[in-house]
Protein backbone atom coordinates (compact mmCIF):
# COMPACT_ATOMS: atom_id res chain seq x y z
CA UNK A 1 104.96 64.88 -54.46
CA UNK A 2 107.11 65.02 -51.12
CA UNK A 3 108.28 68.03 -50.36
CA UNK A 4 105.76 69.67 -52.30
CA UNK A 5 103.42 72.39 -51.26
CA UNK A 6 99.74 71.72 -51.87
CA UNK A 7 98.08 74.67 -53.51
CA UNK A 8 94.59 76.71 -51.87
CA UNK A 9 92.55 75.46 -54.52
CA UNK A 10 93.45 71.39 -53.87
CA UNK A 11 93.53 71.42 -49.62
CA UNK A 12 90.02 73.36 -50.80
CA UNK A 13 88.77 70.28 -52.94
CA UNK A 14 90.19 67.61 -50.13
CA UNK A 15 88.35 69.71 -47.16
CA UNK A 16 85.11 69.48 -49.24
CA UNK A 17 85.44 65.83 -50.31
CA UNK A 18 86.44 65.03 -46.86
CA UNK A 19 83.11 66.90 -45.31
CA UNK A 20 81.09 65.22 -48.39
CA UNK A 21 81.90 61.50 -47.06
CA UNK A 22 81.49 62.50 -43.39
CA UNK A 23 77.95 63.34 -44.14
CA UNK A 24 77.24 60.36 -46.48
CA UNK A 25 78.20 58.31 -43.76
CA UNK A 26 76.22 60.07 -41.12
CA UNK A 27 73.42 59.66 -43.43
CA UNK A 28 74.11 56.21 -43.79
CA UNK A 29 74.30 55.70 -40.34
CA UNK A 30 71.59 57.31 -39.34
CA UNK A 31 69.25 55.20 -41.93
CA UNK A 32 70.61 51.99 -40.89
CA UNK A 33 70.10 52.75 -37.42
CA UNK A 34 66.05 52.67 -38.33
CA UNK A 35 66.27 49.33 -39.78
CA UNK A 36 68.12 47.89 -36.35
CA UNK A 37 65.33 45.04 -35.24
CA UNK A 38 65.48 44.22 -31.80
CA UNK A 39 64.19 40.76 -30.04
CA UNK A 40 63.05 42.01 -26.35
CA UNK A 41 61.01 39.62 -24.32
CA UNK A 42 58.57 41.53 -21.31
CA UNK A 43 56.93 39.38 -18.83
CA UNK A 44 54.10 40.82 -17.27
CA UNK A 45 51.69 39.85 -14.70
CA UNK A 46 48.08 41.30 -14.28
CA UNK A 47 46.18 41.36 -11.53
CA UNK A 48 42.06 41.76 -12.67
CA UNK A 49 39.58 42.37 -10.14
CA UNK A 50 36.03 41.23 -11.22
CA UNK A 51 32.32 39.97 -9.60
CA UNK A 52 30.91 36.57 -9.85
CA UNK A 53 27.64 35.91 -9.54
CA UNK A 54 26.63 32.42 -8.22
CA UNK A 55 23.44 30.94 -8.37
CA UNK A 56 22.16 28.39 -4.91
CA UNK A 57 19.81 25.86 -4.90
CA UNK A 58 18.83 24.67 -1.58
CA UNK A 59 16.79 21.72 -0.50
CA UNK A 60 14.98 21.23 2.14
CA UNK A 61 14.73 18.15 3.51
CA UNK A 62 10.94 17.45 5.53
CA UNK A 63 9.89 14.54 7.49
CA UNK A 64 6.06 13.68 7.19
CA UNK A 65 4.37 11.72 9.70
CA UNK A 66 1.64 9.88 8.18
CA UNK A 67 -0.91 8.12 10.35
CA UNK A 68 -2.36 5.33 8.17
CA UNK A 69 -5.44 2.95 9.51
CA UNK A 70 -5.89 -0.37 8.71
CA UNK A 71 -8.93 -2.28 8.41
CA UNK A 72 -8.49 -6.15 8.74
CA UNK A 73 -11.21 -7.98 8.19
CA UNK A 74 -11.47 -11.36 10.13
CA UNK A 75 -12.99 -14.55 8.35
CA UNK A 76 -14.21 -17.01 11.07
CA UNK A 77 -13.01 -19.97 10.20
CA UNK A 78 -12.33 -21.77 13.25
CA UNK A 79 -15.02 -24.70 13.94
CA UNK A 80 -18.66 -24.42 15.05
CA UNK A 81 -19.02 -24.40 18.81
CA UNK A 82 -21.94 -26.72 19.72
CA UNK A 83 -24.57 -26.21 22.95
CA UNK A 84 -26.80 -29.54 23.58
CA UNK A 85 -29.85 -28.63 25.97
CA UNK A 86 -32.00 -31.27 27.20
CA UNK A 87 -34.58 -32.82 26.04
CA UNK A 88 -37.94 -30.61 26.43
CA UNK A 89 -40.05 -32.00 29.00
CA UNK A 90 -43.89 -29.83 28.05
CA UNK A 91 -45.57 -29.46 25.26
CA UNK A 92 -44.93 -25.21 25.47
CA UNK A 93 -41.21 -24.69 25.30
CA UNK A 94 -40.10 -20.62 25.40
CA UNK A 95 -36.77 -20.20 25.38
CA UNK A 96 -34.22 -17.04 25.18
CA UNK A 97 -30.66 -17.44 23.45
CA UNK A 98 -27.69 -15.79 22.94
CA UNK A 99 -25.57 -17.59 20.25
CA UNK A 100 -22.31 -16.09 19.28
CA UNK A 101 -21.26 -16.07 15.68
CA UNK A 102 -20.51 -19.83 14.21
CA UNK A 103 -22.37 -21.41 16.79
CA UNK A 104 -25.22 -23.62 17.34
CA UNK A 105 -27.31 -25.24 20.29
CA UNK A 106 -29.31 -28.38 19.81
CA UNK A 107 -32.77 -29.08 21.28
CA UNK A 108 -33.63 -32.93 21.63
CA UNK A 109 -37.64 -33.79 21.03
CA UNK A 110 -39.11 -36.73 21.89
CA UNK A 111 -41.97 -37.23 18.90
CA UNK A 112 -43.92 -39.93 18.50
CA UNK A 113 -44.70 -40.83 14.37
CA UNK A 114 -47.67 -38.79 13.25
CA UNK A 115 -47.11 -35.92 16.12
CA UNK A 116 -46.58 -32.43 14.58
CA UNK A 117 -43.76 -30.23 15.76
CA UNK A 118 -44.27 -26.19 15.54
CA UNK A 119 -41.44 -23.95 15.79
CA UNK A 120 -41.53 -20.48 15.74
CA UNK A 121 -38.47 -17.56 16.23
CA UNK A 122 -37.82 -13.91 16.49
CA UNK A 123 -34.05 -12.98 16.78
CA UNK A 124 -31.35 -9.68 16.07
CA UNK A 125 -29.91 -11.54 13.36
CA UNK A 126 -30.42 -13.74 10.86
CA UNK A 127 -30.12 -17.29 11.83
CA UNK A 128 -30.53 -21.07 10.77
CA UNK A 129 -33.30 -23.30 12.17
CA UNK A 130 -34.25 -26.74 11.49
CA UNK A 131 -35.81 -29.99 12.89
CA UNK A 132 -33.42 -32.91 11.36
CA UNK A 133 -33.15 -37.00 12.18
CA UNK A 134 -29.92 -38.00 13.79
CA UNK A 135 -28.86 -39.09 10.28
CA UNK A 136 -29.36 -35.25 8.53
CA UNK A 137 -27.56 -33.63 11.89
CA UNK A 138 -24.47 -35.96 12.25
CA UNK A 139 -24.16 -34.96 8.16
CA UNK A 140 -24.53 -31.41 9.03
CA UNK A 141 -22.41 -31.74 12.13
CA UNK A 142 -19.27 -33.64 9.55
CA UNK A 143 -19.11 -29.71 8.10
CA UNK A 144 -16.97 -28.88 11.01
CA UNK A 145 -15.51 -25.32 9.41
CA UNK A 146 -17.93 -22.25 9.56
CA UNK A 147 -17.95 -21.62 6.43
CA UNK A 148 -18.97 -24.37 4.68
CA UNK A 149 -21.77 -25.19 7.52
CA UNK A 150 -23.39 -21.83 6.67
CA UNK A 151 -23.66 -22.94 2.99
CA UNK A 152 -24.63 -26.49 3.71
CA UNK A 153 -27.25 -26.10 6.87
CA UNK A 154 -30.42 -26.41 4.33
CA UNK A 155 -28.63 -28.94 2.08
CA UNK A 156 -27.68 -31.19 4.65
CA UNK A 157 -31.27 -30.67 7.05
CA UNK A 158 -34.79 -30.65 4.86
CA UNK A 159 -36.83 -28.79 7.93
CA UNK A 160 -35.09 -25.78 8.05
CA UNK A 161 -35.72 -21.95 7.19
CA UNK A 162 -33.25 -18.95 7.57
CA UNK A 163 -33.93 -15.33 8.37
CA UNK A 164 -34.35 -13.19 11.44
CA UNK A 165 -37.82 -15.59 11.77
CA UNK A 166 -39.90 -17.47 11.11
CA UNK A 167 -42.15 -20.40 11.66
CA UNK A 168 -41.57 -24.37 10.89
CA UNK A 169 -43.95 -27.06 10.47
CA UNK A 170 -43.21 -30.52 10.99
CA UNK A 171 -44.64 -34.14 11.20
CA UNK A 172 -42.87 -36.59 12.94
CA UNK A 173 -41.86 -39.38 10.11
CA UNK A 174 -40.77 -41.81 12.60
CA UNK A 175 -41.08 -42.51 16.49
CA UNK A 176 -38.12 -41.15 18.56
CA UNK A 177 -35.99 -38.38 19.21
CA UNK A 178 -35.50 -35.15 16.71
CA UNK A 179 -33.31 -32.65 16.56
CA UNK A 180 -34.16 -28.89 16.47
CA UNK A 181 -31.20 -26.96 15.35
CA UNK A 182 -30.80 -22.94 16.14
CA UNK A 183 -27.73 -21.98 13.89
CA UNK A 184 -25.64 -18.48 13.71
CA UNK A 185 -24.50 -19.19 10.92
CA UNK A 186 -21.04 -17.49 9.43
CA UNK A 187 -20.24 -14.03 8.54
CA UNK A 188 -17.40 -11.40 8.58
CA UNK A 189 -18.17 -9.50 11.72
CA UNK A 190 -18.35 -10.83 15.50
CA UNK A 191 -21.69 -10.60 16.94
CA UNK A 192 -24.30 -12.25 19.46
CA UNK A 193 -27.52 -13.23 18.09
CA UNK A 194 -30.38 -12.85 20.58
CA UNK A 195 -32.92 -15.07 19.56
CA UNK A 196 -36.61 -16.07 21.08
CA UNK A 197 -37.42 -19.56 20.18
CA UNK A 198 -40.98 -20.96 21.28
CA UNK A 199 -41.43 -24.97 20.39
CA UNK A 200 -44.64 -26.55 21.23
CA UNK A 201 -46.13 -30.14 20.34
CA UNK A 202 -49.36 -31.54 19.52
């Protein structure tokens, strides 16, 4: 074909074929192009702006200043105290005492056997008295604790009565001295018993 001329009609034909796969291949192009996929990695930061709400519990700390009272009771049990008057000279014998709590005063007689004995008291409190040998008050007197002297004054002494007064009889069983024997007797609260005693003999 060298040296050959190439007719209209044929350069026509190449030109079209030639413009024919130009646009396929655009096309082709063009289609693949969509189907590209891409890997891209974005780092973003984002800065958000909101309002918390935040609930407070407060304590309150108080200091209280409580007064409190306290009541102590004090038992007397220390030992009897003991008074000894003399021995009564008359036959009329007034007297005025004032005997602390858990304490006593002794009042000798002379009595002959067969002599009665009358004593009589008025006191503020309520109080022992009795007329005892020297056997019944050295028993009495062995009950050295408060306490138990309270409970065993009438055990310990026949004669004897207890109350805020009162009146005893007695008839001397034997010739020689008696004992008459003003008590206080115990209790919870401190006092001073003022007490009138009258003793007469006939």
């Amino acid at each position: 074909m060298a040296g050959r001329d190439l007719s209209p009609q044929t350069l026509a034909s190449i030109a079209a074929l030639v413009i024919a796969i130009a646009a396929l291949l655009g096309s082709l192009g063009y289609i693949g192009s969509r189907f590209v996929i891409a890997t891209e990695t974005i780092t973003q930061s984002i800065t958000t702006t909101f309002t918390k709400t935040v609930t407070a519990y407060l304590t309150e700390t108080r200091t209280v200043t409580v007064t409190v009272t306290v009541t102590r009771t004090v038992y007397p049990t220390a030992t009897i105290s003991k008074r000894v008057s003399t021995t009564i000279p008359s036959h009329i014998f007034t007297k005025t005492l004032d005997l602390p709590v858990c304490s006593y005063e002794v009042f000798p007689v002379y009595l002959a056997r067969g002599e009665r004995l009358r004593v009589s008291w008025e006191s503020d409190s309520k109080v022992f008295v009795g007329v005892a040998s020297k056997d019944e008050l050295a028993n009495w007197e062995g009950l050295t604790f408060c306490l138990s002297a309270h409970m065993g004054f009438t055990m310990n002494i026949r004669h004897s009565r207890y109350g805020y007064n009162g009146v005893i009889e007695y008839v001397a069983p034997y010739t020689g001295t008696h004992y008459i024997i003003v008590f206080t007797g115990w209790s919870m609260n401190r006092y001073t018993a003022h007490i009138k005693l009258t003793i007469s003999k006939s």
